[in-house]
PDB file of N, CA and C in Angstrom:
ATOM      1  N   UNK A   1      -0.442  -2.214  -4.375  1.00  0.00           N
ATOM      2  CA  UNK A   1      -1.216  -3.407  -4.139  1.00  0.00           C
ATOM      3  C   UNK A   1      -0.336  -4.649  -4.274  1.00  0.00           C
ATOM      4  N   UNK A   2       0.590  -4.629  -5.779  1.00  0.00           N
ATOM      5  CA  UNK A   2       1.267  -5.790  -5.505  1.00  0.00           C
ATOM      6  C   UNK A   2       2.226  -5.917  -4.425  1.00  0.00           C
ATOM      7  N   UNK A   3       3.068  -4.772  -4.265  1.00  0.00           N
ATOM      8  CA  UNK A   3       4.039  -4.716  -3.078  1.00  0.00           C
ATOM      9  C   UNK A   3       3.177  -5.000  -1.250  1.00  0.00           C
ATOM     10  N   UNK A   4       2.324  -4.910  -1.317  1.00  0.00           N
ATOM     11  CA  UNK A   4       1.535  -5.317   0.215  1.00  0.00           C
ATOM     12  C   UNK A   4       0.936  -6.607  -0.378  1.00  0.00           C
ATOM     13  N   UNK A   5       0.768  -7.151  -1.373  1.00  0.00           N
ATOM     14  CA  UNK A   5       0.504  -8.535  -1.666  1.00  0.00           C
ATOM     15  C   UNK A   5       2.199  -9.538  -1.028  1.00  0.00           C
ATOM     16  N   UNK A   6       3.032  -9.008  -1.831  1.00  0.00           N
ATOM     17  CA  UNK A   6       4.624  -9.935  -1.532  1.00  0.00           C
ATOM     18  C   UNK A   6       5.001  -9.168  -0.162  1.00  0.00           C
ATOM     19  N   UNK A   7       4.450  -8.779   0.981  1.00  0.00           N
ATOM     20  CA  UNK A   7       5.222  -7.846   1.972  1.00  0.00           C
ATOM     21  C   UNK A   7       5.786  -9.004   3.162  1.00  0.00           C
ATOM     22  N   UNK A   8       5.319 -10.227   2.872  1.00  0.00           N
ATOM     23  CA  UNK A   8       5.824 -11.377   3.884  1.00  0.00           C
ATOM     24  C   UNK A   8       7.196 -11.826   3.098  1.00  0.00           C
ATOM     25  N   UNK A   9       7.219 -11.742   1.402  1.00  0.00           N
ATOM     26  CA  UNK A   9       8.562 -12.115   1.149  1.00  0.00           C
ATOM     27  C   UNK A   9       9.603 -10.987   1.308  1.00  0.00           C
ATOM     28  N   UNK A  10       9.193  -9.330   1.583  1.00  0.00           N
ATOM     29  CA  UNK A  10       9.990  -8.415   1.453  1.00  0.00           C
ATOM     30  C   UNK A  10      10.642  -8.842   2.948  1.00  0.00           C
ATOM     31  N   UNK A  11       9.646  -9.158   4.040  1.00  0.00           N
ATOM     32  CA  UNK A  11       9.954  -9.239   5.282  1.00  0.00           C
ATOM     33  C   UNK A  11      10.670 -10.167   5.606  1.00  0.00           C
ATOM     34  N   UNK A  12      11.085 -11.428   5.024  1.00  0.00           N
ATOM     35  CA  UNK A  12      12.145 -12.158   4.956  1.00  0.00           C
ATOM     36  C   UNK A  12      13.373 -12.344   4.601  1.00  0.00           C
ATOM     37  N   UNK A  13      13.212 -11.061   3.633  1.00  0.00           N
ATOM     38  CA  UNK A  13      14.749 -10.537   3.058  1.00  0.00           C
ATOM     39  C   UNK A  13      14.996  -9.164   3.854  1.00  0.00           C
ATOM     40  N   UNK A  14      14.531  -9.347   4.977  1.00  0.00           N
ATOM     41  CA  UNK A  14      14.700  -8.421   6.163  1.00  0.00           C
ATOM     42  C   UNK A  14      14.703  -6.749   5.690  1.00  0.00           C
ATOM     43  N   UNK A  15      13.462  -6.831   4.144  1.00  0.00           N
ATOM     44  CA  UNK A  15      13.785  -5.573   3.908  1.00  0.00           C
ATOM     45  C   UNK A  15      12.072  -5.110   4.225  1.00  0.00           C
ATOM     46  N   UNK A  16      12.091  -3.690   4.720  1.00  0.00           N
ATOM     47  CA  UNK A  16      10.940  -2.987   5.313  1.00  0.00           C
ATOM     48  C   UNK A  16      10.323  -2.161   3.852  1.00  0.00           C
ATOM     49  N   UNK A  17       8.725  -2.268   3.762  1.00  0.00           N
ATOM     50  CA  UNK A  17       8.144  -1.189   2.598  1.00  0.00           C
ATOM     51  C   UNK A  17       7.673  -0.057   3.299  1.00  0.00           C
ATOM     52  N   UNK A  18       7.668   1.099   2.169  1.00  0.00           N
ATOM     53  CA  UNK A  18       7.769   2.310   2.837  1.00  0.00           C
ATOM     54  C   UNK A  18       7.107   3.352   1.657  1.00  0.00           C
ATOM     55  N   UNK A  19       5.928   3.523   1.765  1.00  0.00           N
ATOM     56  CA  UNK A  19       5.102   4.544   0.320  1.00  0.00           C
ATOM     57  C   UNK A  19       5.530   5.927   0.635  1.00  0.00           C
ATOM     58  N   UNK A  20       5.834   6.701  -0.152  1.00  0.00           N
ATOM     59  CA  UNK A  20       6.212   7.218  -0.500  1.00  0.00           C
ATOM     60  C   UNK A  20       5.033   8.481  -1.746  1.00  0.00           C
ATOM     61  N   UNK A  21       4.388   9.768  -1.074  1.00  0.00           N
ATOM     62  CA  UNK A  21       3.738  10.325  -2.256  1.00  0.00           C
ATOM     63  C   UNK A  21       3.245  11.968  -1.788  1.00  0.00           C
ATOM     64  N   UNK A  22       3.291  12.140  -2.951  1.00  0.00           N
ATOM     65  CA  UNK A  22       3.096  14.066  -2.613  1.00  0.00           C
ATOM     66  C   UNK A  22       1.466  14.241  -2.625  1.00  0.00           C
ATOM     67  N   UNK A  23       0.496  12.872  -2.076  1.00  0.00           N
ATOM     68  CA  UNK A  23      -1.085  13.373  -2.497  1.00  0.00           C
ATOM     69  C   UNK A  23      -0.838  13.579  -0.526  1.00  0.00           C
ATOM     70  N   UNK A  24      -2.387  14.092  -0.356  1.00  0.00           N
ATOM     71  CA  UNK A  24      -2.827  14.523   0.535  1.00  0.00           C
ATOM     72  C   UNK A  24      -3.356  13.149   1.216  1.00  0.00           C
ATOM     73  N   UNK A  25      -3.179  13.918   2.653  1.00  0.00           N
ATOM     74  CA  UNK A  25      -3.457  12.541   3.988  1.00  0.00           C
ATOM     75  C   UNK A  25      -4.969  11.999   3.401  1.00  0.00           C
ATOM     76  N   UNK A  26      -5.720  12.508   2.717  1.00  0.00           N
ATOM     77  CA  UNK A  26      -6.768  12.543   2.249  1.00  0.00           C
ATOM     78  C   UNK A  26      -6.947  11.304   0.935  1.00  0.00           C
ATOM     79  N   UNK A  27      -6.374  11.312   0.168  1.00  0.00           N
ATOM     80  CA  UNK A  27      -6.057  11.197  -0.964  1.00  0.00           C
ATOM     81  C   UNK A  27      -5.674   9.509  -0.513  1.00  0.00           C
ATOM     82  N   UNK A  28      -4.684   9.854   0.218  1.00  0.00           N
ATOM     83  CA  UNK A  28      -3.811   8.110   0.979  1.00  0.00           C
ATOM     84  C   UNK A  28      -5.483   7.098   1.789  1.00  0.00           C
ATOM     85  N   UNK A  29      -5.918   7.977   2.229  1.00  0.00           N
ATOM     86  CA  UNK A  29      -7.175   7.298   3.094  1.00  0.00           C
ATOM     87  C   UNK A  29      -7.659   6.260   1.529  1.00  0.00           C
ATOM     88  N   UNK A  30      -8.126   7.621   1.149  1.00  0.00           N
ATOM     89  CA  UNK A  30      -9.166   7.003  -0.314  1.00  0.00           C
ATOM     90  C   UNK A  30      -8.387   6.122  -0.878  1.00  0.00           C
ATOM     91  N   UNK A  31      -7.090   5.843  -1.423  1.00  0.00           N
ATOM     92  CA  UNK A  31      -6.312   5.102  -1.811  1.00  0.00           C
ATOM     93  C   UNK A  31      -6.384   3.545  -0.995  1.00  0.00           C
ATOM     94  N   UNK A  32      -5.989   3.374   0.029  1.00  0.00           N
ATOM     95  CA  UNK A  32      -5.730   2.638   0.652  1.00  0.00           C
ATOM     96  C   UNK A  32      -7.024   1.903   0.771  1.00  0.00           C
ATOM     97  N   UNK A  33      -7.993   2.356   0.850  1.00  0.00           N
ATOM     98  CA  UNK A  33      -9.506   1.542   1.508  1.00  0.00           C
ATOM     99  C   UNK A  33      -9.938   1.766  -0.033  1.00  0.00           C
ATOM    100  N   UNK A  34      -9.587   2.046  -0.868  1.00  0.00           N
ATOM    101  CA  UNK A  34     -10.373   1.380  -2.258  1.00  0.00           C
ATOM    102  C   UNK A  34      -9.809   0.233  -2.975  1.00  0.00           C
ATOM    103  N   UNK A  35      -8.063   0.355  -2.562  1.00  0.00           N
ATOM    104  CA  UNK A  35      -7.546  -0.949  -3.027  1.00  0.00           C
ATOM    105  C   UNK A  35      -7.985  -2.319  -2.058  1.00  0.00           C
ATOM    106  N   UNK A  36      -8.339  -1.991  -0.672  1.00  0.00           N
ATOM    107  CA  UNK A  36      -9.110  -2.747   0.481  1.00  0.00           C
ATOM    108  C   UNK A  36     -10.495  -3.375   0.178  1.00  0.00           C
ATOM    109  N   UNK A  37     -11.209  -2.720  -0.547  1.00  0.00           N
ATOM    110  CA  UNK A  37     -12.693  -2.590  -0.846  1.00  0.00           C
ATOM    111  C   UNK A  37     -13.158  -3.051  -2.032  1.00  0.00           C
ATOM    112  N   UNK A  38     -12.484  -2.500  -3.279  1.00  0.00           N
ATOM    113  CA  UNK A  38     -12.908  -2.001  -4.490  1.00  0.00           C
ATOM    114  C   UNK A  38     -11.926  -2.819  -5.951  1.00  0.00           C
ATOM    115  N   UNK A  39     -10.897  -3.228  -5.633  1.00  0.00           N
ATOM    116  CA  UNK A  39      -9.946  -3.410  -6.492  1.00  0.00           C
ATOM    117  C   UNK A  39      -9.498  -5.192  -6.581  1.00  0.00           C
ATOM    118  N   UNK A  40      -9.961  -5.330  -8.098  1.00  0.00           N
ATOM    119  CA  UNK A  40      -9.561  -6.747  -8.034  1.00  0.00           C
ATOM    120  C   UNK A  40      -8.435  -6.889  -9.025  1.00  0.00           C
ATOM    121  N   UNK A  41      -7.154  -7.691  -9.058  1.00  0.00           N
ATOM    122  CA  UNK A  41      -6.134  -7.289 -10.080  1.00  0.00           C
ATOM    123  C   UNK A  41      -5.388  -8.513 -10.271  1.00  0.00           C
ATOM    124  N   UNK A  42      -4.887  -9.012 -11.372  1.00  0.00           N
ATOM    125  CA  UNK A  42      -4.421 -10.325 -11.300  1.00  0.00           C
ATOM    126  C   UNK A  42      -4.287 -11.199 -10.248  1.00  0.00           C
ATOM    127  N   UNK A  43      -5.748 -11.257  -9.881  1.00  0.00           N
ATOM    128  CA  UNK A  43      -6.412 -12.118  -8.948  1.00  0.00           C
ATOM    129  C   UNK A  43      -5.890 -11.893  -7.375  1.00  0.00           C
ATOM    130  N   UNK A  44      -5.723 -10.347  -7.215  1.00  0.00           N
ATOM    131  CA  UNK A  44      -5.501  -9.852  -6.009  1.00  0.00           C
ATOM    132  C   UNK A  44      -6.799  -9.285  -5.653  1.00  0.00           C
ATOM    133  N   UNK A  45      -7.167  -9.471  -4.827  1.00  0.00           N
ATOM    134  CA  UNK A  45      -8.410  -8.614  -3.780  1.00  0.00           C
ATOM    135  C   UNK A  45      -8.286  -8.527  -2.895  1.00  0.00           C
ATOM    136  N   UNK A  46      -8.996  -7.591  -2.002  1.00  0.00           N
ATOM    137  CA  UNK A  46      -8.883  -8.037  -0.670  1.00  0.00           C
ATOM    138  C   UNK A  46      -7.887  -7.415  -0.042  1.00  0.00           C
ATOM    139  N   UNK A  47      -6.819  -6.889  -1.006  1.00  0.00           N
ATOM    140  CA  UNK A  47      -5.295  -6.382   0.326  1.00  0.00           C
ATOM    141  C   UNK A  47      -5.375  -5.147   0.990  1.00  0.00           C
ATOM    142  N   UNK A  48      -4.588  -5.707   1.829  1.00  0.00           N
ATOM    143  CA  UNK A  48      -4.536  -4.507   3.045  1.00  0.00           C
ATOM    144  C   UNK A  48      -3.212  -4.096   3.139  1.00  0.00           C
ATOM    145  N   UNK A  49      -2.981  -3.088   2.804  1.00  0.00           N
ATOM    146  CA  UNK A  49      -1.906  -1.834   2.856  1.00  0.00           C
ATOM    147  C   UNK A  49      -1.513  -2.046   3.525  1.00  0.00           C
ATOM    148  N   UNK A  50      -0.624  -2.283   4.583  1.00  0.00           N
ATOM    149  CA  UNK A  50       0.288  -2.548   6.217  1.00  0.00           C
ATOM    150  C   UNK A  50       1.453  -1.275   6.369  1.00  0.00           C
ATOM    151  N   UNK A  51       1.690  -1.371   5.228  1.00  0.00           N
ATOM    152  CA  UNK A  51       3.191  -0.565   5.735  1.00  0.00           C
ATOM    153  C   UNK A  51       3.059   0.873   5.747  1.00  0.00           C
ATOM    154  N   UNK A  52       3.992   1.778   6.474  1.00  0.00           N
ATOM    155  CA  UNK A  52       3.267   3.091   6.123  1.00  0.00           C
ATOM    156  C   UNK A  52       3.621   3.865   4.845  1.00  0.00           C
ATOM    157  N   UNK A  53       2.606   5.041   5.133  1.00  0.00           N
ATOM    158  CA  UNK A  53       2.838   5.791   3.607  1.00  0.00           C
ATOM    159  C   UNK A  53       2.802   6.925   4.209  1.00  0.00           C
ATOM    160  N   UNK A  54       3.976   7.563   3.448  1.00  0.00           N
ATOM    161  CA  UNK A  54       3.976   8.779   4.346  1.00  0.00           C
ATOM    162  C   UNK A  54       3.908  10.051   3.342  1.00  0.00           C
ATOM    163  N   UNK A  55       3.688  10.816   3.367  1.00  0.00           N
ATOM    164  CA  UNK A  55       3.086  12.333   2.705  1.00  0.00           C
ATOM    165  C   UNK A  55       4.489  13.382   2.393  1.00  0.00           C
ATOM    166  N   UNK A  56       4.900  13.125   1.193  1.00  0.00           N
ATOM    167  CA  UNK A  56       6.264  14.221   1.231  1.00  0.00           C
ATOM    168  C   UNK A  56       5.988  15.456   1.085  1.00  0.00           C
ATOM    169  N   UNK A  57       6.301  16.622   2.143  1.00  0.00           N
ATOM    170  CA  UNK A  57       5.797  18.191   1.440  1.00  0.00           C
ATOM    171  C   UNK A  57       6.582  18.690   0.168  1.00  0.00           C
ATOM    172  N   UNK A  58       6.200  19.366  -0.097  1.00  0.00           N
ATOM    173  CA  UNK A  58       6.136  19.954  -1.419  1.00  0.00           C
ATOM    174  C   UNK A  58       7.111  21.053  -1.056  1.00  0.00           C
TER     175      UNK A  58
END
């Protein structure tokens, strides 16, 4: 959440974000649209995930 909060300053230091996790494509959905929906955090709400996240196999 904080890293897709600062992703306009990562993008100026011409560096790209990239998640990284062993849960299920499943797991990333629920993740992503509850921090979207559900999650308020030192006065973050509201964010939207942008970058991808990709699923490492096991």
């Amino acid at each position: 959440m904080t890293l897709a909060a600062m992703q306009d300053d990562f993008n100026k230091h011409n560096c790209k974000l990239l998640g990284l996790s062993i849960d299920s494509i499943y797991a990333h959905i629920a993740w992503l649209r509850t921090i979207k929906e559900k999650i308020e955090y030192r006065g973050m709400k509201d964010i939207e995930v942008t970058f991808p996240c990709l699923k490492k196999m096991r």
